[in-house]
C-alpha atoms as a PDB file:
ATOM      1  CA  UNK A   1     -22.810   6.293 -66.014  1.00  0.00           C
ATOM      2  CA  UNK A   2     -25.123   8.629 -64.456  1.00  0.00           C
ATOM      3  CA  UNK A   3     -26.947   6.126 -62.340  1.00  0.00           C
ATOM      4  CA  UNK A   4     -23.619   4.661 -60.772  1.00  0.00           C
ATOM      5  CA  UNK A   5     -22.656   8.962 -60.038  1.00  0.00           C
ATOM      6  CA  UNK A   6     -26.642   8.894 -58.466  1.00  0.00           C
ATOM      7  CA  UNK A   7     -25.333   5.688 -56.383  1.00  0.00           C
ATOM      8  CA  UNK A   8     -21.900   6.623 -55.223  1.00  0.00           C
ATOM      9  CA  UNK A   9     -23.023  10.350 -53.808  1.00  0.00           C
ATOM     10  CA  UNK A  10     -25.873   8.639 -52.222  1.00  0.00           C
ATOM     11  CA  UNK A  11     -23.057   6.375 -50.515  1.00  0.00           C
ATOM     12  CA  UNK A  12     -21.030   9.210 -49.544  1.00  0.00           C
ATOM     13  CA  UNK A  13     -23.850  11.382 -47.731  1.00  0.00           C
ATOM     14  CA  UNK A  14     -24.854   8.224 -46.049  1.00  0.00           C
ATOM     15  CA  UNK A  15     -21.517   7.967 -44.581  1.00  0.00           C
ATOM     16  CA  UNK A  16     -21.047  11.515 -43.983  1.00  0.00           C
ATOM     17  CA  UNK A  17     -24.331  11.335 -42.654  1.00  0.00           C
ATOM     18  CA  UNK A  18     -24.025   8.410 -40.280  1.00  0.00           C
ATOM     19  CA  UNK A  19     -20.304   9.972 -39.318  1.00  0.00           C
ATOM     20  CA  UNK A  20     -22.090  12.670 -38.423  1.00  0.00           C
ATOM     21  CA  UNK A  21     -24.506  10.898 -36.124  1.00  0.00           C
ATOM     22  CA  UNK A  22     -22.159   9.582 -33.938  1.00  0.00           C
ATOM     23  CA  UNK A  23     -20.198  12.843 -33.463  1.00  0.00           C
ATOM     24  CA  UNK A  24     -23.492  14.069 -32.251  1.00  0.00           C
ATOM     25  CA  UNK A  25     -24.234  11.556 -30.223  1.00  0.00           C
ATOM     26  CA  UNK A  26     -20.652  11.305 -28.773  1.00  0.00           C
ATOM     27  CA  UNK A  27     -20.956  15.138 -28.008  1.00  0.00           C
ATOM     28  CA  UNK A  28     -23.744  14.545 -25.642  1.00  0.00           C
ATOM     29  CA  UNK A  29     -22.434  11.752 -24.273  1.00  0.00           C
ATOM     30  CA  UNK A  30     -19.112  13.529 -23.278  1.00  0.00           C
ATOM     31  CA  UNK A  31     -21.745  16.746 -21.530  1.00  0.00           C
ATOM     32  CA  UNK A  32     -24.187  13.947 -20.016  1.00  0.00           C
ATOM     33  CA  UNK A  33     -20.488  12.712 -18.530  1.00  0.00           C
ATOM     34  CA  UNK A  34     -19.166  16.052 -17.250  1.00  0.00           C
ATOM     35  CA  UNK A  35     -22.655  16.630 -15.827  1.00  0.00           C
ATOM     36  CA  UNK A  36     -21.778  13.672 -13.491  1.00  0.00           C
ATOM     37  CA  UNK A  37     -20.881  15.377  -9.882  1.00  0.00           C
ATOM     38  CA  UNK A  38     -17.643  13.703  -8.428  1.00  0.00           C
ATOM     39  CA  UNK A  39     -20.398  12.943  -5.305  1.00  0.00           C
ATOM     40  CA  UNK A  40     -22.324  10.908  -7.451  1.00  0.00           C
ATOM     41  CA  UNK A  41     -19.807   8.776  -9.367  1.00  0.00           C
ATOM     42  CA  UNK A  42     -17.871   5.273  -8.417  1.00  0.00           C
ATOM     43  CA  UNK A  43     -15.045   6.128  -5.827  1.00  0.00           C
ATOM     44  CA  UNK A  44     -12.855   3.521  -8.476  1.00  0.00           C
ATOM     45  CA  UNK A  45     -13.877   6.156 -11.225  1.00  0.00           C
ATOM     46  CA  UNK A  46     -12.124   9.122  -9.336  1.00  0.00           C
ATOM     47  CA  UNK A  47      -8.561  10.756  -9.181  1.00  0.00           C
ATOM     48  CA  UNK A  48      -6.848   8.840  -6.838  1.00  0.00           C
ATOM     49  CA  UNK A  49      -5.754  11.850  -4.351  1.00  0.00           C
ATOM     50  CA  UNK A  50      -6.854  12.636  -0.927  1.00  0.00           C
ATOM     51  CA  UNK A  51      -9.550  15.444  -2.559  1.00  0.00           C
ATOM     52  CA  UNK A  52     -11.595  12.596  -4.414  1.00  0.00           C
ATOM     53  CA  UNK A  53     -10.887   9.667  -2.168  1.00  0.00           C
ATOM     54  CA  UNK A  54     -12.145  10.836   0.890  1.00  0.00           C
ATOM     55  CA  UNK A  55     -16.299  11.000   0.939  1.00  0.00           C
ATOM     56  CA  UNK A  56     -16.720  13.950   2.668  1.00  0.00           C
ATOM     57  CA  UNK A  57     -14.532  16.402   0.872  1.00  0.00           C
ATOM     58  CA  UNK A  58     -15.387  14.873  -2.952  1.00  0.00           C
ATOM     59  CA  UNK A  59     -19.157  16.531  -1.846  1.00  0.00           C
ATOM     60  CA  UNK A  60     -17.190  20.196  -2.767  1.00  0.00           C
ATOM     61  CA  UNK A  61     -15.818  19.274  -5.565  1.00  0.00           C
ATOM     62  CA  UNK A  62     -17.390  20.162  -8.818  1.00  0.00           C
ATOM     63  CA  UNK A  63     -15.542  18.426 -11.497  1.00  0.00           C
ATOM     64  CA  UNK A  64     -12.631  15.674 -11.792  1.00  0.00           C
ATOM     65  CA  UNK A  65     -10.911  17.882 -14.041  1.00  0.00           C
ATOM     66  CA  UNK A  66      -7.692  19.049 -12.985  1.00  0.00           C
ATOM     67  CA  UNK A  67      -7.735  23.144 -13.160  1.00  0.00           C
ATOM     68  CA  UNK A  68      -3.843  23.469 -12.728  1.00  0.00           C
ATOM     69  CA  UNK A  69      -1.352  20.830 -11.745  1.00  0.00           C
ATOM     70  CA  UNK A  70      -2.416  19.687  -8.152  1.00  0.00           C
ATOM     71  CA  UNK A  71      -5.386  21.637  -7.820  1.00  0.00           C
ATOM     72  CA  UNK A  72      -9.122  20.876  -8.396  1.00  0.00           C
ATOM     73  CA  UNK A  73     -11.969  23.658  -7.990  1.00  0.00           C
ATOM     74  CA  UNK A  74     -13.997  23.275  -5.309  1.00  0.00           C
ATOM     75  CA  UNK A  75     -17.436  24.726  -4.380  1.00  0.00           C
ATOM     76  CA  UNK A  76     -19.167  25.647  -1.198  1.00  0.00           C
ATOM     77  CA  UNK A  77     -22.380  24.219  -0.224  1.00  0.00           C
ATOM     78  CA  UNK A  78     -23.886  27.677  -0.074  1.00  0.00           C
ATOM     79  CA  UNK A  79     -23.059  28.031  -3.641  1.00  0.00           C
ATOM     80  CA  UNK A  80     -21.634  31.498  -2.484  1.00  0.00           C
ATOM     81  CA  UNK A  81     -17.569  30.599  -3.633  1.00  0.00           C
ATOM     82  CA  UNK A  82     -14.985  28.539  -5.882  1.00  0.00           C
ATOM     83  CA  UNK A  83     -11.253  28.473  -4.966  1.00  0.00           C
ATOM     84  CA  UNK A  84      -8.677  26.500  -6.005  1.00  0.00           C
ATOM     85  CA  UNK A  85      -8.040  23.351  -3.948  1.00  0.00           C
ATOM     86  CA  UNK A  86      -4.877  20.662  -3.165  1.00  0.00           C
ATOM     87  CA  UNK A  87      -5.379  17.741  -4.489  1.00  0.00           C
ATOM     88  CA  UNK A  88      -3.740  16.075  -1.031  1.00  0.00           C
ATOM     89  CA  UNK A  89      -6.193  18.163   0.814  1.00  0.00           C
ATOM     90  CA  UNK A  90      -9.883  16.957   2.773  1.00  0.00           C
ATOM     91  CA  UNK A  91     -12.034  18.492   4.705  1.00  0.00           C
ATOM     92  CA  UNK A  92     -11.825  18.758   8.291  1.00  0.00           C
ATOM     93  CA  UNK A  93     -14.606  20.187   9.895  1.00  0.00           C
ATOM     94  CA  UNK A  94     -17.539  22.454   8.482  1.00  0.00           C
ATOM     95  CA  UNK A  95     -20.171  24.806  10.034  1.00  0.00           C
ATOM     96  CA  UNK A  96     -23.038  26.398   8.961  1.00  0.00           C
ATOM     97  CA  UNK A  97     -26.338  28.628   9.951  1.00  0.00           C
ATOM     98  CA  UNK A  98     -29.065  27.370   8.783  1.00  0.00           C
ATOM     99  CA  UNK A  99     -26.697  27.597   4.928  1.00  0.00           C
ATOM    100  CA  UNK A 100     -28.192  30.822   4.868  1.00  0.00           C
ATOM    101  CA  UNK A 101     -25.298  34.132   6.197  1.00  0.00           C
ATOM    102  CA  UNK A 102     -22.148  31.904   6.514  1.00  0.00           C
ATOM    103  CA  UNK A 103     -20.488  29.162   6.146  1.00  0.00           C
ATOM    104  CA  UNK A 104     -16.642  27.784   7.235  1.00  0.00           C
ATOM    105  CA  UNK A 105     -14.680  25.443   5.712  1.00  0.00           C
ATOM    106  CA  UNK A 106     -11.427  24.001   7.626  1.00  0.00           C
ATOM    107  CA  UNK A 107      -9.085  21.564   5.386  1.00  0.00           C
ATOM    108  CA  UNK A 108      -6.001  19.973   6.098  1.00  0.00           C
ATOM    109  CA  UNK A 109      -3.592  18.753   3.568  1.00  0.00           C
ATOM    110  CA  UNK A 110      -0.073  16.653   3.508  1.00  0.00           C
ATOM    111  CA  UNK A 111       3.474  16.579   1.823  1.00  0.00           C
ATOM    112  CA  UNK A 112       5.414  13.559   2.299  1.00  0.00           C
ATOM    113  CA  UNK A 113       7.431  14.605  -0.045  1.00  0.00           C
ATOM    114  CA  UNK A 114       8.334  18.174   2.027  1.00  0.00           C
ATOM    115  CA  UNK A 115       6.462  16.758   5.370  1.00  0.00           C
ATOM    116  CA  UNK A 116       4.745  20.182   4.991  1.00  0.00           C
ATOM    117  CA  UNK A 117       1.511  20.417   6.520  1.00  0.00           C
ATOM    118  CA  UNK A 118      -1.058  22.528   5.555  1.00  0.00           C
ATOM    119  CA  UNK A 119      -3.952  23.641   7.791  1.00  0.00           C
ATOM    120  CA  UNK A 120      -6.375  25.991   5.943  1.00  0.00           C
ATOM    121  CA  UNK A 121      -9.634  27.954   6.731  1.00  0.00           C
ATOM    122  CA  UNK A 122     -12.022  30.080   5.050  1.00  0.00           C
ATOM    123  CA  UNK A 123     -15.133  31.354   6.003  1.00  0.00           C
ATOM    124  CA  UNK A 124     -17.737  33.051   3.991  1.00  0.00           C
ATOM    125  CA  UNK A 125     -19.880  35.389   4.949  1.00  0.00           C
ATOM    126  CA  UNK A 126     -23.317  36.844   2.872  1.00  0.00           C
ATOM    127  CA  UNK A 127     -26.273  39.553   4.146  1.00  0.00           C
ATOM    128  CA  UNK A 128     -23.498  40.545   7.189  1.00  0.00           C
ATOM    129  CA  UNK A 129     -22.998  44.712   7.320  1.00  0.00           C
ATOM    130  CA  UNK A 130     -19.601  44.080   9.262  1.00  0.00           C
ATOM    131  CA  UNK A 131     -18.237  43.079   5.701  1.00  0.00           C
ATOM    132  CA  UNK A 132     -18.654  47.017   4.763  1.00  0.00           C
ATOM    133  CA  UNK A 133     -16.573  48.052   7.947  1.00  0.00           C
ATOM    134  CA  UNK A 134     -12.831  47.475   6.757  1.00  0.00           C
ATOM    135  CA  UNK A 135     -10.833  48.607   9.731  1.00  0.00           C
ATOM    136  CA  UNK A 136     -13.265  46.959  12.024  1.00  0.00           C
ATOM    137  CA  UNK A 137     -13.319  43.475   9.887  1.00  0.00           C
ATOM    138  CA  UNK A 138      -9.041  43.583   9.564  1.00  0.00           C
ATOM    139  CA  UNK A 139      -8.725  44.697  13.620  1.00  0.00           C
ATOM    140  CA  UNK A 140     -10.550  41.733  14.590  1.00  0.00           C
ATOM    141  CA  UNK A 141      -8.794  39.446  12.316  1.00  0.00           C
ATOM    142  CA  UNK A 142      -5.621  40.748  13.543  1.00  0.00           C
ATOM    143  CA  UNK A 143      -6.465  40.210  17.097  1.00  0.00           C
ATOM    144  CA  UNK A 144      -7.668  36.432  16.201  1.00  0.00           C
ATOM    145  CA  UNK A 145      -4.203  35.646  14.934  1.00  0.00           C
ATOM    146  CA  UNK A 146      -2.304  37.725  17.664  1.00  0.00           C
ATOM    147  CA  UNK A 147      -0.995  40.211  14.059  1.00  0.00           C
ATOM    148  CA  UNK A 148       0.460  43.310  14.643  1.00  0.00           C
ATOM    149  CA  UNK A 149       0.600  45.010  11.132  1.00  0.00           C
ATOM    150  CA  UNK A 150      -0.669  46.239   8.082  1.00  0.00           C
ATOM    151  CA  UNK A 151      -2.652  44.768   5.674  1.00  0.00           C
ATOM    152  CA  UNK A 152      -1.627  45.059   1.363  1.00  0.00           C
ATOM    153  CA  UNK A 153      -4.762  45.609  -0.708  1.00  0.00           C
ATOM    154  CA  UNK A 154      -4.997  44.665  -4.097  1.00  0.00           C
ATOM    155  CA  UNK A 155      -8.085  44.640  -6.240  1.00  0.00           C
ATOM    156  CA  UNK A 156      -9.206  42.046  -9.403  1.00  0.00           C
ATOM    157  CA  UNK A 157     -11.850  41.726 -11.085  1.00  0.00           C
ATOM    158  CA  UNK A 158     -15.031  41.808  -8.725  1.00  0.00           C
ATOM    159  CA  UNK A 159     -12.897  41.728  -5.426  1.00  0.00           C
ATOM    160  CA  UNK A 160     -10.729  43.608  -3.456  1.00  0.00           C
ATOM    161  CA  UNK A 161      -8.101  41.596  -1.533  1.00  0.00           C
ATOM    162  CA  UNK A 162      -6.714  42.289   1.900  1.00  0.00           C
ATOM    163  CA  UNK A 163      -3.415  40.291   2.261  1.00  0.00           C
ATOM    164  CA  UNK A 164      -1.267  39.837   5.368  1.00  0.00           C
ATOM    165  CA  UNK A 165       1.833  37.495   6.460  1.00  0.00           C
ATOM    166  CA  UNK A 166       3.242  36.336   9.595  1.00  0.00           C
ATOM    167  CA  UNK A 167       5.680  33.938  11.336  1.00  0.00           C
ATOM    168  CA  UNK A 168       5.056  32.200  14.140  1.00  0.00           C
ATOM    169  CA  UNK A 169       8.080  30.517  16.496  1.00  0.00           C
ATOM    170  CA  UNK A 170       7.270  27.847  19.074  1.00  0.00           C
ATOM    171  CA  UNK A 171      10.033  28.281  21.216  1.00  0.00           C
ATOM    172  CA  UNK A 172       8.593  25.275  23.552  1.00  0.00           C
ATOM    173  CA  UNK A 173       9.148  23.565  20.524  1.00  0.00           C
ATOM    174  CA  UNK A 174      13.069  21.647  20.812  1.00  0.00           C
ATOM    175  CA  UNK A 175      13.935  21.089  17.293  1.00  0.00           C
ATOM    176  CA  UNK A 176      14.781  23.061  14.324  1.00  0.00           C
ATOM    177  CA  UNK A 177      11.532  23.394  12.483  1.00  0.00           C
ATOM    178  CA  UNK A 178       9.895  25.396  15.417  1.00  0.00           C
ATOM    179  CA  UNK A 179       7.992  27.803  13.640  1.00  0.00           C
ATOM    180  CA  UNK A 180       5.290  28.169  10.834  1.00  0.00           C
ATOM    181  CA  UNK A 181       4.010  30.905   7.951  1.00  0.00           C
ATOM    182  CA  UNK A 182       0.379  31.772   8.001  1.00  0.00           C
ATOM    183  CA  UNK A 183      -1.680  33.946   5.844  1.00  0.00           C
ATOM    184  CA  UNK A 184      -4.429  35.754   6.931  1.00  0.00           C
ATOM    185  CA  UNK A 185      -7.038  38.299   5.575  1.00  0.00           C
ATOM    186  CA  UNK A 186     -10.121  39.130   3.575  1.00  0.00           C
ATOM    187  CA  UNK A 187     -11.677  39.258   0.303  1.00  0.00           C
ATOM    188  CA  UNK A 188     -14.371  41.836  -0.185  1.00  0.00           C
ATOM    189  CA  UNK A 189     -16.956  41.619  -3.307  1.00  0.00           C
ATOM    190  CA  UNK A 190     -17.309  44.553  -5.360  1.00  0.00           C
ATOM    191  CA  UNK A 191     -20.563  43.365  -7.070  1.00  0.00           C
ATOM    192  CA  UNK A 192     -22.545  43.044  -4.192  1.00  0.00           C
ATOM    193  CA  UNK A 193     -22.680  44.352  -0.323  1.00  0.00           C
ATOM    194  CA  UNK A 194     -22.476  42.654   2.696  1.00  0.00           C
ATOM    195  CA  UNK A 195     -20.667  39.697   1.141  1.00  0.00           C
ATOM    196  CA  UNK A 196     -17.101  38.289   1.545  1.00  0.00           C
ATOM    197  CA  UNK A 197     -14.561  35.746   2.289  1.00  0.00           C
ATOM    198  CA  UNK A 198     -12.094  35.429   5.541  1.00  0.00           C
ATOM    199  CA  UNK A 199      -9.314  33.440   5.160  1.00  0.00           C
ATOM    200  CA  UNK A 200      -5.636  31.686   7.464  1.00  0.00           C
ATOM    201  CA  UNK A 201      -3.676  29.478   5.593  1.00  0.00           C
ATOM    202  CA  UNK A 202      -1.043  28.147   7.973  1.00  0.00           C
ATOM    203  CA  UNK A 203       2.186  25.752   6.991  1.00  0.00           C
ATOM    204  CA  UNK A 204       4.581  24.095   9.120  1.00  0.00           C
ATOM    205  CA  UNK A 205       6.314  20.646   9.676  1.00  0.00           C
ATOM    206  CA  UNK A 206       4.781  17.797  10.322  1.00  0.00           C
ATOM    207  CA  UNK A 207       7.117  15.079  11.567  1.00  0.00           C
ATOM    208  CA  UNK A 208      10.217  16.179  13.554  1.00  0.00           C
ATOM    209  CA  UNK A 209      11.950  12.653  12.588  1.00  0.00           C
ATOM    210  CA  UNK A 210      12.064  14.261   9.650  1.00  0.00           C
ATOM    211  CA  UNK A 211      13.978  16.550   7.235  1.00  0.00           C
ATOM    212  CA  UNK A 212      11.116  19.492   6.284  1.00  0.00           C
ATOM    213  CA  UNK A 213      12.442  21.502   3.155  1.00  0.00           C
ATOM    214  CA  UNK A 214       9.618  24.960   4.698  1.00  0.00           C
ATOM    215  CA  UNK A 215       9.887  27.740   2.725  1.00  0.00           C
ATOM    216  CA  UNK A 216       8.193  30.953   3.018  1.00  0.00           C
ATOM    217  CA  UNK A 217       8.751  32.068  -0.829  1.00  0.00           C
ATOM    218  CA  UNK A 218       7.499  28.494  -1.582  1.00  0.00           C
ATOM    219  CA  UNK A 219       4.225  28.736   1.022  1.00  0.00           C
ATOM    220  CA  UNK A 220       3.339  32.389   0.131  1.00  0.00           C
ATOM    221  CA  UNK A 221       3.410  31.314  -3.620  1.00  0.00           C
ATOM    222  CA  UNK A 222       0.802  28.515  -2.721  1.00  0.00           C
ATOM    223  CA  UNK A 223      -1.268  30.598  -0.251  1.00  0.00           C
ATOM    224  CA  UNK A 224      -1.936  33.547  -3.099  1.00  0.00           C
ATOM    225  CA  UNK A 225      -2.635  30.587  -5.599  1.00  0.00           C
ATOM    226  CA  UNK A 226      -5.396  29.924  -3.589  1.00  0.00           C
ATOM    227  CA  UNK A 227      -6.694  33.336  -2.456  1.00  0.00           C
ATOM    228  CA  UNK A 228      -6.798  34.974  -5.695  1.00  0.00           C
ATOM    229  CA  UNK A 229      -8.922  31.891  -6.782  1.00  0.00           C
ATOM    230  CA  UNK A 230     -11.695  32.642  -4.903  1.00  0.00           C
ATOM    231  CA  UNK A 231     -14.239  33.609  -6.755  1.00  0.00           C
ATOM    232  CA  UNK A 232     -17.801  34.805  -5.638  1.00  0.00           C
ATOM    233  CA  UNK A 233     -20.927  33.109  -7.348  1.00  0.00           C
ATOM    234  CA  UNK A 234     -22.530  36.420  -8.068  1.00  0.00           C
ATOM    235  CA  UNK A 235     -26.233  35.782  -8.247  1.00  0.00           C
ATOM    236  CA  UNK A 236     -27.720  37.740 -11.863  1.00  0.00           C
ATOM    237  CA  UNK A 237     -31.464  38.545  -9.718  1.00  0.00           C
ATOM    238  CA  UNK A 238     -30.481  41.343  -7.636  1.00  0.00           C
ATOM    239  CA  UNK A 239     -30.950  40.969  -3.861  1.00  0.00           C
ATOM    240  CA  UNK A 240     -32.381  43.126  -1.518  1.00  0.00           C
ATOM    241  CA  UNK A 241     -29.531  43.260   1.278  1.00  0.00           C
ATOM    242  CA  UNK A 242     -30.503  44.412   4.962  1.00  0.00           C
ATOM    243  CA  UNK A 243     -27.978  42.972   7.114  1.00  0.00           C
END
């Protein structure tokens, strides 16, 4: 009686045992997996939206994961940055300086469903003293975008947020979507001088044979989506900041 006890609880912490195994080794199968860059895998392997699909914009993106419905997180090549980004969005155009003090991103994304178009832009900016000059910084994004108004502030963890609004009507423009909503501003980092984030996020319609359901409650949702998910990748060694 005792032997065949001695044989059936070496039978179950074999099992348990070899169950155990393979939960192990399917654990670090499933990091070795999410380890895989989006850049690096089969195109036939990746979402099938415009973020993925495209060769130069799947380079930003850090994971095929989904963060919110519609939106992936991508990452600047810098490093310096993650924000929130459409899943019907790629990347335009892109310009650096020697990847060192800044870096823009431009991006362009589509709604058939809407025929809203999306044009967006953010730069980033590290080691550049104008970031500490507020009024100075805001004035000169104000005169970029021909804005004559105030800026609302509003601060999150590590950040402080400078947030405007405008509308735009092209009056050479003979139909009835004339006119688009664009966001404009900054985002400061509180962690660390001299660094920051400049952003426009413009919407309008697309195709005038069209019907174009723009709304500005609708865009300025989706702009702030995107703007408070911009997150600076702090570095932990501190730098020594001259410029």
């Amino acid at each position: 009686m005792k032997k065949l006890i001695i044989i059936c609880f070496t039978f179950m912490l074999v099992v348990t045992g070899g169950c155990s195994m393979n939960e192990n080794q399917n654990g670090k199968e499933d990091k070795k997996t999410e380890a895989v860059k989006p850049i690096d895998m089969d195109p036939k392997d990746l979402p099938k939206v415009p973020a993925f699909q495209d060769e130069k914009t799947r380079e930003y993106m850090t994971s095929t994961k989904e963060v919110e419905p519609g939106y992936y997180l991508l990452e600047s090549k810098m490093k310096g940055f993650t924000m929130l980004f459409p899943e019907d969005a790629k990347i335009s155009r892109l310009t650096y300086n020697d990847g060192e003090f800044y870096e823009t991103i431009e991006f362009d994304s589509y709604e058939e469903k809407t025929n809203i178009q999306l044009n967006g832009e953010v730069t980033y900016y590290r080691k550049k003293s104008f970031v500490e000059n507020k009024e100075t910084l805001l004035d000169t994004i104000s005169e970029q975008n021909g804005y004559k108004g105030n800026f609302e502030k509003s601060s999150e963890k590590g950040k402080e947020i400078y947030f405007a609004s405008m509308k735009d009507i092209f009056k050479d423009i003979k139909r009835k979507y004339n006119f688009s909503y664009s966001y404009i501003g900054f985002i400061k980092s509180t962690n660390e001088k001299y660094l920051g984030v400049e952003y426009n996020f413009t919407f309008g319609c697309l195709k005038d044979d069209q019907p174009c359901s723009l709304n500005e409650k609708e865009t300025r949702k989706k702009a702030k989506k995107m703007i408070n998910s911009i997150t600076f990748n702090i570095k932990k060694k501190e730098q020594k900041d001259d410029k």
